[in-house]
Protein backbone atom coordinates (compact mmCIF):
# COMPACT_ATOMS: atom_id res chain seq x y z
CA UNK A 1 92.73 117.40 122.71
CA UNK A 2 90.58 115.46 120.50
CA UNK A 3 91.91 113.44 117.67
CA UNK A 4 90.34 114.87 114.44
CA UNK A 5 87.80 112.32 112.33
CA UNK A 6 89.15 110.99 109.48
CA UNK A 7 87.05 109.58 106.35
CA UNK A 8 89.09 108.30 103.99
CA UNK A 9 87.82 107.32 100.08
CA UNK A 10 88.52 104.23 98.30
CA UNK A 11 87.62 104.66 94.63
CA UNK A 12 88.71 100.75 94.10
CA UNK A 13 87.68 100.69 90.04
CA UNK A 14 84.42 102.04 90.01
CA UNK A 15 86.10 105.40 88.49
CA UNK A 16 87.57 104.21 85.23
CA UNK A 17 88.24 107.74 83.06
CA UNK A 18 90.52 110.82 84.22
CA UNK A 19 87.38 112.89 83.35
CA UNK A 20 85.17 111.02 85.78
CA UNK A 21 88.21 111.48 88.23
CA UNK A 22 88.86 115.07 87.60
CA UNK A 23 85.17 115.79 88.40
CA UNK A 24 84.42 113.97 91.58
CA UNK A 25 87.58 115.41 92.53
CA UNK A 26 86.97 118.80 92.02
CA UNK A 27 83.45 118.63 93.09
CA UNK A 28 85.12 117.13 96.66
CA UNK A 29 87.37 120.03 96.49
CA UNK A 30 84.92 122.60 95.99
CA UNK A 31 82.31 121.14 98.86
CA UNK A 32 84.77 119.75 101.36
CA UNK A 33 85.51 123.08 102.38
CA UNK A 34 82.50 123.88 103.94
CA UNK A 35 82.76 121.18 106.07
CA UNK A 36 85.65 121.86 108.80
CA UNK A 37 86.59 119.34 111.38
CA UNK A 38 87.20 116.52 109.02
CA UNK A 39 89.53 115.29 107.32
CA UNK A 40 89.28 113.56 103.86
CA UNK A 41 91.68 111.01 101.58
CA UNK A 42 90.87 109.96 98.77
CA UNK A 43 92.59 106.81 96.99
CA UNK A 44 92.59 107.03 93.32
CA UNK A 45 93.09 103.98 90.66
CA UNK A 46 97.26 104.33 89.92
CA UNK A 47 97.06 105.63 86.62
CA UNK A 48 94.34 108.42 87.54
CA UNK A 49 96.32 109.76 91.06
CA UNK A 50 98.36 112.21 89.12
CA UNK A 51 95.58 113.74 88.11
CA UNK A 52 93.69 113.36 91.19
CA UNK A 53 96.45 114.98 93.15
CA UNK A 54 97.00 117.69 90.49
CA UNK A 55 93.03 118.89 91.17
CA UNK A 56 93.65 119.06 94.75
CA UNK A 57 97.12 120.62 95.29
CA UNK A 58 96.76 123.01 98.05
CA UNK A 59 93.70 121.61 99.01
CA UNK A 60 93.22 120.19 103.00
CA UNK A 61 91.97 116.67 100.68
CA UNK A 62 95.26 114.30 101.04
CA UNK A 63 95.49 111.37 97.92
CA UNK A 64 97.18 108.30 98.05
CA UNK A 65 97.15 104.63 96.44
CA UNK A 66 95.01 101.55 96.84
CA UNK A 67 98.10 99.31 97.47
CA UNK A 68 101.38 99.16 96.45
CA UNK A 69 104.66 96.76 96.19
CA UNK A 70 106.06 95.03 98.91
CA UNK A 71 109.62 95.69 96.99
CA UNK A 72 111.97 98.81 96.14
CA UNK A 73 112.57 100.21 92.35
CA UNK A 74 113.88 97.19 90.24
CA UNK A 75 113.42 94.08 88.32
CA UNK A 76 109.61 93.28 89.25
CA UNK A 77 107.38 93.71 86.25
CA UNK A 78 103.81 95.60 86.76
CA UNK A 79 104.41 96.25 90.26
CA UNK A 80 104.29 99.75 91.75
CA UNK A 81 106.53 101.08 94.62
CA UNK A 82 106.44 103.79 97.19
CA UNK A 83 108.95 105.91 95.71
CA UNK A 84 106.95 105.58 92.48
CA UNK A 85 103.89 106.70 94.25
CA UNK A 86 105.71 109.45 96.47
CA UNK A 87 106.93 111.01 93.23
CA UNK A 88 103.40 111.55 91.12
CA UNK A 89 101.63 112.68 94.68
CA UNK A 90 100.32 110.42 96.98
CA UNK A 91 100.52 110.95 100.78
CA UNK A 92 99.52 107.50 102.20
CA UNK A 93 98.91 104.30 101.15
CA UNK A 94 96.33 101.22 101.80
CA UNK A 95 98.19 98.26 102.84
CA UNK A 96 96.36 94.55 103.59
CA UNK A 97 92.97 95.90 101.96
CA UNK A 98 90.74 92.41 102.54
CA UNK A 99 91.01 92.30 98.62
CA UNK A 100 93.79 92.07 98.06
CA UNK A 101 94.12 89.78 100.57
CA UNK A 102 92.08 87.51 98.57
CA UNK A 103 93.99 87.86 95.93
CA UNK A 104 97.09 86.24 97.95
CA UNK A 105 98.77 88.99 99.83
CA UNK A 106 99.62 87.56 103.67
CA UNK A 107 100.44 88.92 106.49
CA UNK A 108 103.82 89.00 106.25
CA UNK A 109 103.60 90.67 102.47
CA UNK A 110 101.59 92.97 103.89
CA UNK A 111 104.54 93.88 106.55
CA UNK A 112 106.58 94.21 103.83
CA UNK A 113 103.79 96.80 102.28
CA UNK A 114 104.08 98.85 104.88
CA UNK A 115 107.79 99.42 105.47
CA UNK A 116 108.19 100.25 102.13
CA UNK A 117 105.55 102.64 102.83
CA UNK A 118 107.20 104.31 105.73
CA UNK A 119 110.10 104.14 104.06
CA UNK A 120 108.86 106.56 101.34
CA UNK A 121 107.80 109.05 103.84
CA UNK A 122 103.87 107.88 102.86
CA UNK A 123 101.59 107.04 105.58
CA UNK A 124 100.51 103.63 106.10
CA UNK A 125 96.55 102.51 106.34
CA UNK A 126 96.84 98.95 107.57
CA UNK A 127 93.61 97.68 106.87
CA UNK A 128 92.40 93.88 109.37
CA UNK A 129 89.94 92.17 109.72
CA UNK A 130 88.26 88.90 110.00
CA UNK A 131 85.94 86.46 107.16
CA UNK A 132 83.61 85.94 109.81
CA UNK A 133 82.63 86.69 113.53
CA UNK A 134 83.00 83.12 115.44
CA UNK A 135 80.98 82.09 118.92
CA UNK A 136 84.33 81.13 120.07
CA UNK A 137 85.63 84.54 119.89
CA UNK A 138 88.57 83.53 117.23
CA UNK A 139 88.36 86.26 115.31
CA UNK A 140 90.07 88.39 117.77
CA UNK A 141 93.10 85.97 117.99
CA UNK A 142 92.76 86.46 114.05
CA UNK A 143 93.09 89.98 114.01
CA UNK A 144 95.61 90.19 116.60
CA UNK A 145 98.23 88.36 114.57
CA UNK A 146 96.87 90.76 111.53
CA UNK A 147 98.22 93.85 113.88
CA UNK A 148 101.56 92.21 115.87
CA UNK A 149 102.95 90.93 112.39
CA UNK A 150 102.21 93.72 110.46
CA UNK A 151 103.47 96.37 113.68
CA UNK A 152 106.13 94.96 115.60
CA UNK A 153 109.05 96.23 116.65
CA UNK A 154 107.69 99.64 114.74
CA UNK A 155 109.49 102.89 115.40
CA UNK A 156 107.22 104.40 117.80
CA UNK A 157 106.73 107.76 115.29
CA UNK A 158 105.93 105.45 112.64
CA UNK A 159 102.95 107.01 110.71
CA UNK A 160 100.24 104.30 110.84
CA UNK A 161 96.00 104.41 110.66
CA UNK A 162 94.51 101.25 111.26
CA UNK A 163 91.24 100.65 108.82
CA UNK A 164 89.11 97.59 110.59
CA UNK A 165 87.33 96.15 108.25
CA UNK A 166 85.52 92.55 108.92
CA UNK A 167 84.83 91.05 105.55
CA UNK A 168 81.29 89.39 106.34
CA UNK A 169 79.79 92.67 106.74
CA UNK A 170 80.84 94.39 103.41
CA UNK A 171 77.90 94.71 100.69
CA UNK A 172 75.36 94.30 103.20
CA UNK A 173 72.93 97.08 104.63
CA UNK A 174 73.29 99.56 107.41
CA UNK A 175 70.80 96.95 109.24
CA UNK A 176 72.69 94.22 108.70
CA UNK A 177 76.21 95.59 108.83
CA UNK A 178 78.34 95.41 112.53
CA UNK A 179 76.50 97.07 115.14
CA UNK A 180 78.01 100.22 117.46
CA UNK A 181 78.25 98.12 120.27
CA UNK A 182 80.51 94.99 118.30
CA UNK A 183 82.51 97.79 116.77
CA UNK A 184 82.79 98.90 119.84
CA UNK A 185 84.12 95.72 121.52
CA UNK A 186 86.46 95.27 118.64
CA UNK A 187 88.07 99.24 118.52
CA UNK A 188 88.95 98.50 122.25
CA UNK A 189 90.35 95.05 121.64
CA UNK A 190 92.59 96.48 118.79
CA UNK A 191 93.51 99.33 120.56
CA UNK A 192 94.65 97.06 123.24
CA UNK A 193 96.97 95.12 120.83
CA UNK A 194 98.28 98.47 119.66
CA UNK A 195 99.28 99.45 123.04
CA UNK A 196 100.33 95.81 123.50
CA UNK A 197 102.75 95.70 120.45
CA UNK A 198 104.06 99.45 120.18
CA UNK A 199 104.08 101.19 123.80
CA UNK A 200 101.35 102.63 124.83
CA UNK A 201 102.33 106.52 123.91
CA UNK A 202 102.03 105.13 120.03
CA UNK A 203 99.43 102.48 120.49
CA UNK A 204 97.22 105.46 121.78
CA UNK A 205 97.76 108.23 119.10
CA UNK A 206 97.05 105.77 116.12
CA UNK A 207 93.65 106.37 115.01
CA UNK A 208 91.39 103.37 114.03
CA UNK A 209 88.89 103.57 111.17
CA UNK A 210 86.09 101.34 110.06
CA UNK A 211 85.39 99.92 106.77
CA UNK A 212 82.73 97.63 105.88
CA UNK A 213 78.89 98.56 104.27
CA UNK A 214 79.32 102.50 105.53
CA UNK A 215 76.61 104.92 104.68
CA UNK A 216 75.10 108.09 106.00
CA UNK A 217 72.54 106.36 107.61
CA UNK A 218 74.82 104.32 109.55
CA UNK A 219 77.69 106.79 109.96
CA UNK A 220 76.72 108.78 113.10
CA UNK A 221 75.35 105.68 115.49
CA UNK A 222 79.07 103.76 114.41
CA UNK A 223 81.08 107.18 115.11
CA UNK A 224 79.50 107.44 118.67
CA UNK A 225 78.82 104.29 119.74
CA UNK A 226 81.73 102.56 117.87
CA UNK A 227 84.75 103.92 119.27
CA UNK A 228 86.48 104.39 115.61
CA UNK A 229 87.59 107.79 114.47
CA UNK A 230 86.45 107.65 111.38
CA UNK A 231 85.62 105.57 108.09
CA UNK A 232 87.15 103.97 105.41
CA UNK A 233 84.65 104.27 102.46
CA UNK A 234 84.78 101.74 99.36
CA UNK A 235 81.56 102.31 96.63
CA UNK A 236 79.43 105.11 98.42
CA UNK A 237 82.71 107.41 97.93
CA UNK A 238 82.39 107.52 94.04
CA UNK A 239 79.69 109.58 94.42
CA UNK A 240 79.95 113.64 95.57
CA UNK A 241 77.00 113.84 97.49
CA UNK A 242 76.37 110.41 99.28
CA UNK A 243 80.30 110.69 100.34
CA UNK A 244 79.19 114.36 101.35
CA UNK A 245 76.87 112.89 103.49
CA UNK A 246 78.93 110.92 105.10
CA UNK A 247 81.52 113.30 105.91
CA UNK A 248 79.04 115.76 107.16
CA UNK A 249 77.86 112.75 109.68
CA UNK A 250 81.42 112.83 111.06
CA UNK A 251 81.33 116.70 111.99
């Protein structure tokens, strides 16, 4: 059976007001129906996922959090935890998103991350990838430790989406941005290590996205030719209709 497409939204914080929210939301809600096959997330700022998830109760559209704490409930000022996150809605999580990487968050944080994520019943989106693409072929060596340090010794049910998402190619243009045939290379490379790191019942079933510069006019050629199952969307997903577009690409 074929696994269904994915596209999942990452407001980041473009979307700034819980009006703003509670209208792209409900415009999602309303026009995502139509469009069967496909399923969409949608990752709200914190303070707006209430809200977010409040639209779209008993709607197919999941919503979950940007990031959370690599901690339980507790003594750690401004941070937010899964439970936390579990209890005002959200379904999954982003964990190792390349900014917040930047920011400081390693690999083994990011481990961290994710536990507490499973732990809270909330899937995981591990998101990898690599600054630049070397003639040496490093990067894969790169991402490979990204995947074994964030995955091993995983329960093999462990709810987990891998988002690959190569920082040199976000902000650039569908031209410019990785080609079908490098994603392509790179999907069977980390599908390898998944195989390599669960067992290869797991490593199989856990669906691999990618992020970096996607658009509708990119979306089809990256589907087919990339070997992802769907998208992880950053800016183009604050919009209804270009994220509309996108989604429609994946049917």
């Amino acid at each position: 059976m074929a696994r269904k497409r994915l596209v999942v939204g990452n407001w980041k914080s473009y979307i700034e007001s819980p009006s703003e929210a509670h209208a792209l939301a409900l415009a999602l809600r309303r026009k995502a129906r139509a469009l069967p096959g496909v399923e969409v997330w949608l990752a709200p700022p914190y303070p707006l996922l209430p809200a977010v998830a409040e639209v779209l109760e008993s709607s197919p559209i999941k919503v979950g959090a940007q990031a959370l704490s690599a901690s339980p409930g507790g003594k750690h000022t401004g941070e937010v935890s899964a439970n936390m996150l579990k209890q005002v809605g959200a379904q999954f999580a982003l964990v190792g998103h390349s900014e917040r990487r930047a920011q400081g968050e390693g690999d083994e944080q990011v481990r961290a991350q994710l536990l507490q994520a499973l732990q809270a019943k909330l899937t995981a989106v591990l998101c990898v990838g690599e600054h630049e693409r070397l003639q040496d072929g490093s990067h894969f060596s790169f991402i490979e430790r990204q995947l074994v340090v964030a995955l091993d010794a995983l329960p093999p049910k462990a709810k987990v989406i891998v988002a690959y998402e190569p920082v040199w190619a976000i902000g650039k243009s569908a031209e410019e941005a990785m080609q079908p045939q490098d994603l392509e290379q790179m999907a069977i490379f980390i599908r390898k290590t998944l195989v390599e790191t669960l067992d290869r019942s797991a490593g199989l079933k856990i669906p691999i996205l990618y992020g970096g510069s996607v658009e509708s006019a990119n979306t089809h050629a990256l589907l087919i030719g990339g070997g992802v199952n769907g998208f992880l969307v950053g800016h183009a997903s604050v919009e209804a209709e270009p994220f509309l577009e996108i989604i429609k690409a994946c049917k």
